[in-house]
C-alpha atoms as a PDB file:
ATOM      1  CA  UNK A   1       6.337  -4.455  10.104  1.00  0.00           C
ATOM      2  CA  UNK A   2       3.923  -6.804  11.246  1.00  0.00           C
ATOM      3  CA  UNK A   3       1.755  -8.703   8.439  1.00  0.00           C
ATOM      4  CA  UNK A   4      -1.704  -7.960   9.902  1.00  0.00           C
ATOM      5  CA  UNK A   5      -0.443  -4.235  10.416  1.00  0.00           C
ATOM      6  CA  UNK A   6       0.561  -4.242   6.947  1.00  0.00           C
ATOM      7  CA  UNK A   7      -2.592  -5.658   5.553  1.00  0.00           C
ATOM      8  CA  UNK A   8      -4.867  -2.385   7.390  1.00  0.00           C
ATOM      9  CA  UNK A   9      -2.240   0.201   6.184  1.00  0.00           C
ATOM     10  CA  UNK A  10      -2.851  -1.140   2.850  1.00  0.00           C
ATOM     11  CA  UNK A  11      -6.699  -1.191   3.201  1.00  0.00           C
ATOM     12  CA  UNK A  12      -6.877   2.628   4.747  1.00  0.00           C
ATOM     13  CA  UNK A  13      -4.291   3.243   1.703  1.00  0.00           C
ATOM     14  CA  UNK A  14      -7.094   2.058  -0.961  1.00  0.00           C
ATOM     15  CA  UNK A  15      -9.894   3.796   0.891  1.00  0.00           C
ATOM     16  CA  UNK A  16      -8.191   7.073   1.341  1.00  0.00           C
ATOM     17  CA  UNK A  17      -7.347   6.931  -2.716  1.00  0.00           C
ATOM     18  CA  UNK A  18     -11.046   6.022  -3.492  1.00  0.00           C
ATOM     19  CA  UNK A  19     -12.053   8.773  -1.479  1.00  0.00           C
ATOM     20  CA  UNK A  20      -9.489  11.409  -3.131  1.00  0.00           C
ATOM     21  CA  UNK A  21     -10.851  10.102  -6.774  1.00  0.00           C
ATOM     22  CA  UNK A  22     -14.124  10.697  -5.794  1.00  0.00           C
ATOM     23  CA  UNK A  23     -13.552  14.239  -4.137  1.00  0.00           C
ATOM     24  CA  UNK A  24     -11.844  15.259  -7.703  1.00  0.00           C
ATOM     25  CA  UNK A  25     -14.694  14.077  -9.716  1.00  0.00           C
ATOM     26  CA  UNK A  26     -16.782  16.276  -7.404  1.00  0.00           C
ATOM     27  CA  UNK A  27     -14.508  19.166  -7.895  1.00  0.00           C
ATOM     28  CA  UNK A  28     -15.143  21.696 -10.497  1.00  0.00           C
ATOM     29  CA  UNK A  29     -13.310  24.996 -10.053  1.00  0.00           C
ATOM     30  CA  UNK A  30      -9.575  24.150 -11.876  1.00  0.00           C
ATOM     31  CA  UNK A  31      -7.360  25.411  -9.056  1.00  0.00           C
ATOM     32  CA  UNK A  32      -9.773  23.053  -5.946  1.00  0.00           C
ATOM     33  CA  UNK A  33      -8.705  20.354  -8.619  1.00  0.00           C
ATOM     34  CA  UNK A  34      -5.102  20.781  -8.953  1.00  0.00           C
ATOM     35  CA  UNK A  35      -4.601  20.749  -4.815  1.00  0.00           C
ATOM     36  CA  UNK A  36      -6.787  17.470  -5.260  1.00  0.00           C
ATOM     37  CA  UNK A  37      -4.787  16.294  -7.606  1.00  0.00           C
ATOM     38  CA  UNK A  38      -1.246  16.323  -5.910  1.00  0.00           C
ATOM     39  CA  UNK A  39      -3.408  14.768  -2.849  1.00  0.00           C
ATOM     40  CA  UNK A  40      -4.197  12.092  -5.515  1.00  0.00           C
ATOM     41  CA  UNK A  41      -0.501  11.673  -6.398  1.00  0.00           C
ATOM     42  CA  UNK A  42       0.327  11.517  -2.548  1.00  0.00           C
ATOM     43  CA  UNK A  43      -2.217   8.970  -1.763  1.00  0.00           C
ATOM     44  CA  UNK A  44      -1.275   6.458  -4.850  1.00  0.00           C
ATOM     45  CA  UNK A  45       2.169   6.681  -4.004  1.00  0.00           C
ATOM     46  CA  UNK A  46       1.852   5.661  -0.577  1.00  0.00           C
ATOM     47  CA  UNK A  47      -0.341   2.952  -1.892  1.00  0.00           C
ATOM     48  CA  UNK A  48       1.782   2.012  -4.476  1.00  0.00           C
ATOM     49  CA  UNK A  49       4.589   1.935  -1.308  1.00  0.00           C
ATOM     50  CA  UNK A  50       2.734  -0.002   0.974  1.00  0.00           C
ATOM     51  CA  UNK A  51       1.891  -3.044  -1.973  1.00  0.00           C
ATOM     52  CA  UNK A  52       5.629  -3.312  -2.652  1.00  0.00           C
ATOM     53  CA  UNK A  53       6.117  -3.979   0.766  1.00  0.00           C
ATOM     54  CA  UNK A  54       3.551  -6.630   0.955  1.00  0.00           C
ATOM     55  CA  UNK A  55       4.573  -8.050  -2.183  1.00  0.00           C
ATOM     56  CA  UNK A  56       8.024  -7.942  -0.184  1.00  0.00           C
ATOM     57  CA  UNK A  57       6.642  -9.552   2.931  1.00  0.00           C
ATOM     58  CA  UNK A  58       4.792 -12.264   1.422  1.00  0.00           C
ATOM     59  CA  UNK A  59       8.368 -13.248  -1.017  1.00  0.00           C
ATOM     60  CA  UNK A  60      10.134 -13.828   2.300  1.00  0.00           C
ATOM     61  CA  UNK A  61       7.774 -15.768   4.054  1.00  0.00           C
ATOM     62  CA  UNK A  62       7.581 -18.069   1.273  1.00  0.00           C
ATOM     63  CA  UNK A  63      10.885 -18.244   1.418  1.00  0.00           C
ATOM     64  CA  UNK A  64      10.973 -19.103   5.212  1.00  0.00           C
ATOM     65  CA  UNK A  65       8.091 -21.729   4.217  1.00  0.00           C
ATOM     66  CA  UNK A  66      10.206 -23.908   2.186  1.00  0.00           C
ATOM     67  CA  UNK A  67      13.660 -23.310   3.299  1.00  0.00           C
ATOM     68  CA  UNK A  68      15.298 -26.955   4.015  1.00  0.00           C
ATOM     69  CA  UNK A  69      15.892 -26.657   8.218  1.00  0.00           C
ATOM     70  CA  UNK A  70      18.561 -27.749   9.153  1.00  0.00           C
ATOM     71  CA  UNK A  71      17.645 -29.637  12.288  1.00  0.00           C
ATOM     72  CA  UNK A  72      21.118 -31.037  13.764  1.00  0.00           C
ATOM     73  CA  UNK A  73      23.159 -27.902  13.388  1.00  0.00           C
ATOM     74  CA  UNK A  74      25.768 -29.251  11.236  1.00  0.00           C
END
């Protein structure tokens, strides 16, 4: 996936768990917050998903960055 891509997926990622917290501190009636709560789970995991991959993306090109080249393709 492409960096830039990566970077908004992760953004919507942390807005859409802000958004879940705040919609369970909102909630009162005990079965409303138990559905909110497994969106919750959902949402953090997928955030949790998307920062591994970053954390991925950014190990390899640092990698790439200071790789010797070899320029005369012995």
């Amino acid at each position: 996936m492409y960096l830039p891509a990566l970077a908004r997926d992760l953004y919507k990622a942390q807005k859409e768990v802000e958004q879940v917290e705040k919609k369970l501190e909102e909630t009162t009636a005990v079965t409303e917050q138990e559905r909110v709560k497994g969106e919750l789970r959902q949402a953090q995991a997928e955030l949790s998903q998307l920062r591994k991959i970053m954390e991925g993306r950014k190990e390899q090109s640092k990698k790439i960055l200071h790789e010797p080249k070899n320029r005369f393709g012995l």
